[in-house]
Protein backbone atom coordinates (compact mmCIF):
# COMPACT_ATOMS: atom_id res chain seq x y z
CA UNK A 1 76.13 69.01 88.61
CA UNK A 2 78.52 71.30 89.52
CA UNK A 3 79.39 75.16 88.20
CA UNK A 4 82.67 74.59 86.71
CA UNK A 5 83.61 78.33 86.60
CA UNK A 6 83.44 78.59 90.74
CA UNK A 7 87.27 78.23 92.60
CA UNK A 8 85.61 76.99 95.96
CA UNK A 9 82.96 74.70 96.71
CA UNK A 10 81.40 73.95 100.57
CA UNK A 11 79.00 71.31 100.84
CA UNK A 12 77.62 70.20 104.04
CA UNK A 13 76.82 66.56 102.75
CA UNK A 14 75.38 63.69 104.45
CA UNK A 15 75.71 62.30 108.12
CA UNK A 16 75.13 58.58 107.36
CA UNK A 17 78.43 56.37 107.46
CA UNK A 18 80.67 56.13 103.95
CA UNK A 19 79.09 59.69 103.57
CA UNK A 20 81.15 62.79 102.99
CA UNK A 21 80.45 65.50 105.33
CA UNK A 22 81.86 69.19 105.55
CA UNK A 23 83.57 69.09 102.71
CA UNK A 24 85.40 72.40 101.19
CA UNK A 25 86.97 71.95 97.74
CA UNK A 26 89.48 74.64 96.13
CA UNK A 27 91.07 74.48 92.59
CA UNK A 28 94.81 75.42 92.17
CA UNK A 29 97.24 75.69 89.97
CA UNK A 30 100.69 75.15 92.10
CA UNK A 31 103.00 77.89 92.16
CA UNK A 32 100.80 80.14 89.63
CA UNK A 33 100.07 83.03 92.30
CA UNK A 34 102.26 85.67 93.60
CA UNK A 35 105.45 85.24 95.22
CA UNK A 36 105.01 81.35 94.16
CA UNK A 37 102.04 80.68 95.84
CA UNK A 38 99.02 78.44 94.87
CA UNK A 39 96.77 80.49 92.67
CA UNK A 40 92.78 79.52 92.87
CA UNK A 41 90.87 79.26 89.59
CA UNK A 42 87.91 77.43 88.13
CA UNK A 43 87.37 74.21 87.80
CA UNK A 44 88.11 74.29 83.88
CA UNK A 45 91.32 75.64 84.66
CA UNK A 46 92.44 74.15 87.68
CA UNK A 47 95.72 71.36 87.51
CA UNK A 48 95.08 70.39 91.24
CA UNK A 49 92.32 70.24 94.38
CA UNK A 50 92.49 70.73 97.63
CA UNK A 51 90.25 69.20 99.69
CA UNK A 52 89.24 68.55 103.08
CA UNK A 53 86.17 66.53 104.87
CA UNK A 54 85.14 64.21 107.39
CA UNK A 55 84.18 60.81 106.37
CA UNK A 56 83.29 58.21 109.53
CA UNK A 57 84.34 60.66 111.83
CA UNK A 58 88.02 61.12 110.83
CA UNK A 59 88.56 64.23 109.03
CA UNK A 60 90.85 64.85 106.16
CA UNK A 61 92.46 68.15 106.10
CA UNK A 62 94.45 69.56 103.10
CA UNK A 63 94.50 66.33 100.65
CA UNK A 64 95.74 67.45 97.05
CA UNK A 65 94.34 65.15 94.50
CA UNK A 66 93.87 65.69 90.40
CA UNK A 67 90.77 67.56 89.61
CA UNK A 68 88.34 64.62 88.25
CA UNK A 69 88.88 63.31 92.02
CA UNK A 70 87.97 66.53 93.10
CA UNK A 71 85.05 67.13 91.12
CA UNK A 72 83.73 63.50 91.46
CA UNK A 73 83.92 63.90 95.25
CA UNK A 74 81.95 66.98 95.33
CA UNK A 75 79.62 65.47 93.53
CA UNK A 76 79.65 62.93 95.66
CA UNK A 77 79.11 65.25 98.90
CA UNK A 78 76.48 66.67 96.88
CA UNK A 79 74.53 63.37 96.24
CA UNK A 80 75.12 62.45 100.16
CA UNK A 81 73.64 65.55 101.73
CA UNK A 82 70.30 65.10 99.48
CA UNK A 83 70.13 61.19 100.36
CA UNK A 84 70.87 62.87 104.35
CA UNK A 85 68.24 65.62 103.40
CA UNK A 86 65.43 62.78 102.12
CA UNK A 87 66.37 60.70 104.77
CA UNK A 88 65.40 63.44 107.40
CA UNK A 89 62.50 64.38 105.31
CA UNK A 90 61.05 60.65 105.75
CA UNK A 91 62.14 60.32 109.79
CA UNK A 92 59.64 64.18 110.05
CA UNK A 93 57.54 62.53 107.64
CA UNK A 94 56.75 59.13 109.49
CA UNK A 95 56.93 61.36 113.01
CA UNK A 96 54.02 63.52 112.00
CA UNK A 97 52.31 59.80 110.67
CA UNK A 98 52.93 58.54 114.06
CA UNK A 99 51.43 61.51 115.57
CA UNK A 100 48.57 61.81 114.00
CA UNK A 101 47.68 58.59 114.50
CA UNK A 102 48.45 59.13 118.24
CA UNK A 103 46.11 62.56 118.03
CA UNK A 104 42.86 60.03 116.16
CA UNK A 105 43.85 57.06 118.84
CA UNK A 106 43.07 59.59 121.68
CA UNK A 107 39.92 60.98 120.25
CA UNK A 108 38.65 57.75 119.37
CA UNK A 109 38.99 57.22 123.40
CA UNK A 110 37.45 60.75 124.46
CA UNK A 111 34.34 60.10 122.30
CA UNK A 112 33.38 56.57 124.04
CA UNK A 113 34.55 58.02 127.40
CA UNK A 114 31.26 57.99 130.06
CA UNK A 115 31.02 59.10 133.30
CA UNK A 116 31.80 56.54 135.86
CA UNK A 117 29.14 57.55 138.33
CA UNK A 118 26.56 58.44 136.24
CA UNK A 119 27.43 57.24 132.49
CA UNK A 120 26.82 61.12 130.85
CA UNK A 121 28.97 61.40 128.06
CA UNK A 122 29.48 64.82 127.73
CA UNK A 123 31.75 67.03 130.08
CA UNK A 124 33.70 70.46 130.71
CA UNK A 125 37.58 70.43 130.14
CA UNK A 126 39.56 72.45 132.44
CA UNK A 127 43.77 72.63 132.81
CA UNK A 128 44.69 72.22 136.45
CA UNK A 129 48.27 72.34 138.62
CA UNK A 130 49.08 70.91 141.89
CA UNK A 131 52.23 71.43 143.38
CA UNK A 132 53.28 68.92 145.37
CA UNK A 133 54.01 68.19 149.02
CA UNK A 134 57.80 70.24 148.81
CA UNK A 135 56.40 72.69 146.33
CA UNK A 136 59.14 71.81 143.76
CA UNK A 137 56.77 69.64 141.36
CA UNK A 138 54.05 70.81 139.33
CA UNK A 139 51.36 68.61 138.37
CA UNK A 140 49.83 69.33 135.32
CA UNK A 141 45.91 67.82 134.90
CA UNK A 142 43.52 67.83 132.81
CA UNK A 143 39.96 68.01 134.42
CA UNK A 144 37.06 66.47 132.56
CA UNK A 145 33.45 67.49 134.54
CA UNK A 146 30.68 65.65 134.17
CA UNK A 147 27.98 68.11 132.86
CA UNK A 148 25.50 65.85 134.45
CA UNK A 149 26.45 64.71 137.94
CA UNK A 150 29.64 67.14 138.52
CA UNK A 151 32.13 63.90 138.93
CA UNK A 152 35.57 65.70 137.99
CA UNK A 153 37.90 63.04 136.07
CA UNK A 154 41.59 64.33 136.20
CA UNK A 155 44.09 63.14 133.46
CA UNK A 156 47.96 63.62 134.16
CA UNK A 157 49.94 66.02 131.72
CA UNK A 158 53.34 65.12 133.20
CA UNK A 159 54.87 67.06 135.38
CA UNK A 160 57.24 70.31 135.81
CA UNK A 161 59.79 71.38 137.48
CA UNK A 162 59.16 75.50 136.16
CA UNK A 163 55.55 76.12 135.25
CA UNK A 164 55.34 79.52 134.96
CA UNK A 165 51.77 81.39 136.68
């Protein structure tokens, strides 16, 4: 629902295709200004809107259209950017899902992880770096140690071009 007494509406709206995006709205009454020129005013009083947005990637600049069109296409803006807004909301949602999943997957590996020389099952984590050869690569590890025979395990964090330290 829209306030009916504003002159100027900006709604960011959706990003999906058919959506409205960036729209800006203004209600006019031709000619009723100063020195002839449009005059904003409410919605309630308004004869015309002019609008402009980007729909598909084309944008529409300075359309004039009755004011039901331009109310029902704000609303319309306004219904896309919260369907864009839930939309990202599930994508975050399902991405922290995905991650925590990820997060039990890897623990469920660390706790049945043994020793390969020995078969001791518990150990001391350390962060390492190795540069490489050049010295323009970091290599990020991390070092599990056996707290029974003193094998050292090393895991690969990725690597780096800038590690700071």
């Amino acid at each position: 629902m829209i306030d009916r007494s504003a002159k100027e509406f900006h709604v960011d709206g959706g990003t999906g295709p058919g959506e409205i995006a960036d729209l800006t709205a203004t209600f006019l009454v031709p000619g009723g200004g100063a020195f002839g020129r449009d005059k904003k005013v409410s919605v309630d009083d308004a004869v015309s809107a002019l609008v402009s947005y980007t729909k598909d990637g084309v944008r529409v600049n300075d359309q004039v259209m009755d004011v039901v069109q331009g109310v029902a296409l704000v609303e319309r803006a306004q219904a896309d950017g919260a369907a864009a807004l839930q939309r990202h909301t599930d994508a975050v949602a399902a991405q922290r899902a995905q991650a925590s999943a990820e997060l039990e997957e890897a623990r469920r590996k660390v706790a049945d992880l043994a020793c390969t020389v020995c078969g001791g099952r518990s150990f001391d984590e350390q962060i390492s770096r190795e540069d490489s050869q050049m010295g323009f690569t970091t290599f990020r590890m991390k070092l599990l140690i056996c707290r029974r025979c003193g094998f050292v395990m090393q895991f690969s964090l990725g690597q780096s071009l800038f590690v700071p330290g």
